[in-house]
Protein backbone atom coordinates (compact mmCIF):
# COMPACT_ATOMS: atom_id res chain seq x y z
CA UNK A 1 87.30 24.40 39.19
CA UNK A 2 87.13 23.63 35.63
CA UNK A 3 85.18 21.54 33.86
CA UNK A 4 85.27 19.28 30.28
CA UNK A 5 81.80 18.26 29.64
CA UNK A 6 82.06 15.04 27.39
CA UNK A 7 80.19 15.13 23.90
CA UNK A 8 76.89 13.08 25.33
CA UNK A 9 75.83 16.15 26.76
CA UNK A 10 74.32 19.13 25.15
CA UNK A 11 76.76 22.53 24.68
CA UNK A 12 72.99 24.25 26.37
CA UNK A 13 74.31 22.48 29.95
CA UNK A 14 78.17 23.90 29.46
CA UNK A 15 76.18 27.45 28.53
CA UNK A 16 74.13 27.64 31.68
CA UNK A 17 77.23 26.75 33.68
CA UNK A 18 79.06 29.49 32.56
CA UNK A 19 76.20 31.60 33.20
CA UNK A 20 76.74 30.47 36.91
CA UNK A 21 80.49 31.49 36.62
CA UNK A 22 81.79 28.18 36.27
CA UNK A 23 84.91 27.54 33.67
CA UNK A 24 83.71 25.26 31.29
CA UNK A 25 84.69 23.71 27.98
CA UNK A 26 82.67 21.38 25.77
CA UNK A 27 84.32 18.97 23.17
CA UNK A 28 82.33 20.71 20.76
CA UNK A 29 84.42 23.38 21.27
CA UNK A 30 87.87 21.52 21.09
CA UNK A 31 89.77 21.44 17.23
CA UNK A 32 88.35 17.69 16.62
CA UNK A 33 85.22 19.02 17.96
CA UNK A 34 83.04 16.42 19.14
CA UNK A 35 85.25 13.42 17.51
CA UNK A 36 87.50 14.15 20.17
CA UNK A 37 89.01 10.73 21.52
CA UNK A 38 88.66 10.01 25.15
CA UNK A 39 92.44 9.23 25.70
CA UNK A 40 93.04 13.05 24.35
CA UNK A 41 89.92 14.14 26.96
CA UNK A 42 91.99 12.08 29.51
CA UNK A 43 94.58 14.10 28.71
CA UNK A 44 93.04 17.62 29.41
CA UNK A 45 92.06 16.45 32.38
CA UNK A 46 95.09 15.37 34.16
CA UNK A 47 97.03 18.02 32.30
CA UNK A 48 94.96 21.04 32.83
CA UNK A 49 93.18 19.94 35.62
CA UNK A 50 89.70 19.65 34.06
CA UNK A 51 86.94 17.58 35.59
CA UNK A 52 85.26 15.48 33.14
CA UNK A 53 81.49 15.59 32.94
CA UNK A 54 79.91 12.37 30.68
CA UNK A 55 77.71 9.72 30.70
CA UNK A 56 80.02 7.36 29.38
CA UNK A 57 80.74 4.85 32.21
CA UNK A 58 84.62 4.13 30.13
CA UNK A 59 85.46 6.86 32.35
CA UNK A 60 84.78 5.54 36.13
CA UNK A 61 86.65 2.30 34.34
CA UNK A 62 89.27 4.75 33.84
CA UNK A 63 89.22 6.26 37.19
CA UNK A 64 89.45 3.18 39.02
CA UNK A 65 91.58 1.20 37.67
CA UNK A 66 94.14 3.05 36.12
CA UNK A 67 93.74 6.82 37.93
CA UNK A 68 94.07 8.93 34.58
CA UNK A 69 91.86 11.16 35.60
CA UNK A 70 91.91 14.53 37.30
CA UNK A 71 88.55 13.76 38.49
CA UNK A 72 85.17 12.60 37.14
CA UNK A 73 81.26 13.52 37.04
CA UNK A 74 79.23 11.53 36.14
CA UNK A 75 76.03 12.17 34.94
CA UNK A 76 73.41 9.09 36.23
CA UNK A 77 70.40 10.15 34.54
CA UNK A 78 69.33 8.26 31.56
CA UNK A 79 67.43 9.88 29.25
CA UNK A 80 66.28 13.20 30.29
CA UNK A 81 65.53 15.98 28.38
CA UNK A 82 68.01 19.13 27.92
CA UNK A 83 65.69 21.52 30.60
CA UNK A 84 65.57 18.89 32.85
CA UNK A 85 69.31 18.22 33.48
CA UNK A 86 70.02 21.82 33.35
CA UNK A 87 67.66 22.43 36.11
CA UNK A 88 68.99 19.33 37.80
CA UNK A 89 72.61 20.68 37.89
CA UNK A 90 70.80 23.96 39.06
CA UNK A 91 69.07 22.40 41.72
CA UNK A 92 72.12 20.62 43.16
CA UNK A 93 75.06 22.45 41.91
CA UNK A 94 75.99 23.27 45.85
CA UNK A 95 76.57 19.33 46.37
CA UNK A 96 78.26 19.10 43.08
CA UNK A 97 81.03 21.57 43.54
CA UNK A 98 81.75 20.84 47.08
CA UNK A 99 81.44 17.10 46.94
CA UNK A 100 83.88 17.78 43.93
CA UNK A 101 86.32 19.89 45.98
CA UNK A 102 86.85 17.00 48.35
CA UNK A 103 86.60 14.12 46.17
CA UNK A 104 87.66 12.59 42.92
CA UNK A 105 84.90 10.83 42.12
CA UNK A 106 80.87 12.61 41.83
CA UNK A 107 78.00 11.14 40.70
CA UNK A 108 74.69 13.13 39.81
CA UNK A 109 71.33 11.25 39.30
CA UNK A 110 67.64 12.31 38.98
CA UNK A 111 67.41 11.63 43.21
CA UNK A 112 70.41 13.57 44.39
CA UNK A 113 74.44 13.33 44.64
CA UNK A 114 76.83 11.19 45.53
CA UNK A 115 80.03 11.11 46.47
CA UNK A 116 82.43 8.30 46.00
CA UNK A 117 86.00 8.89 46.93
């Protein structure tokens, strides 16, 4: 699994994950760095298979209606501080990968997972 974590969220989460052994990019880390439009993050996802990890809600618009997405996490947290949501992706990464291994659409908030479809 591979994941695109969207520019809302701090290059210290996409760190840690690799740390785990996860493939991870941030936008940060793409040529238009963080400027990076979401049609060209829509993109890398269906194109390279990369799950998108944001805050921005465009996406599940995205997702549902038009299905140009590989597949989506979204991150239902509101403000939180960087420690926090890395030991919140910690805490539940388990539920995270699998729900995301038999679903398109994950959501993570400050209570648990869920899994949409």
């Amino acid at each position: 699994m591979k994941l695109l974590v969207d520019a809302q969220l701090p290059i210290r989460l996409a760190n840690h994950l690799r740390q785990m052994g996860v493939e991870v990019l941030h936008t940060s880390e793409l040529p238009l760095r963080n400027r990076t439009p979401d049609a060209e993050i829509k993109h890398l996802s269906i194109t390279q298979e990369y799950v998108i990890v944001t805050k921005d809600g465009d996406f599940v618009d995205n997702l549902l209606l038009h299905q140009n997405l590989y597949k989506l996490l979204l991150v239902a947290t509101g403000n939180i501080t960087n420690s926090a949501l890395v030991e919140l992706f910690t805490r539940h990464w388990r539920e995270i990968s699998d729900g995301l291994l038999q679903a398109r659409f994950v959501e993570l908030a400050r209570d648990g997972v869920v899994i949409h479809w």
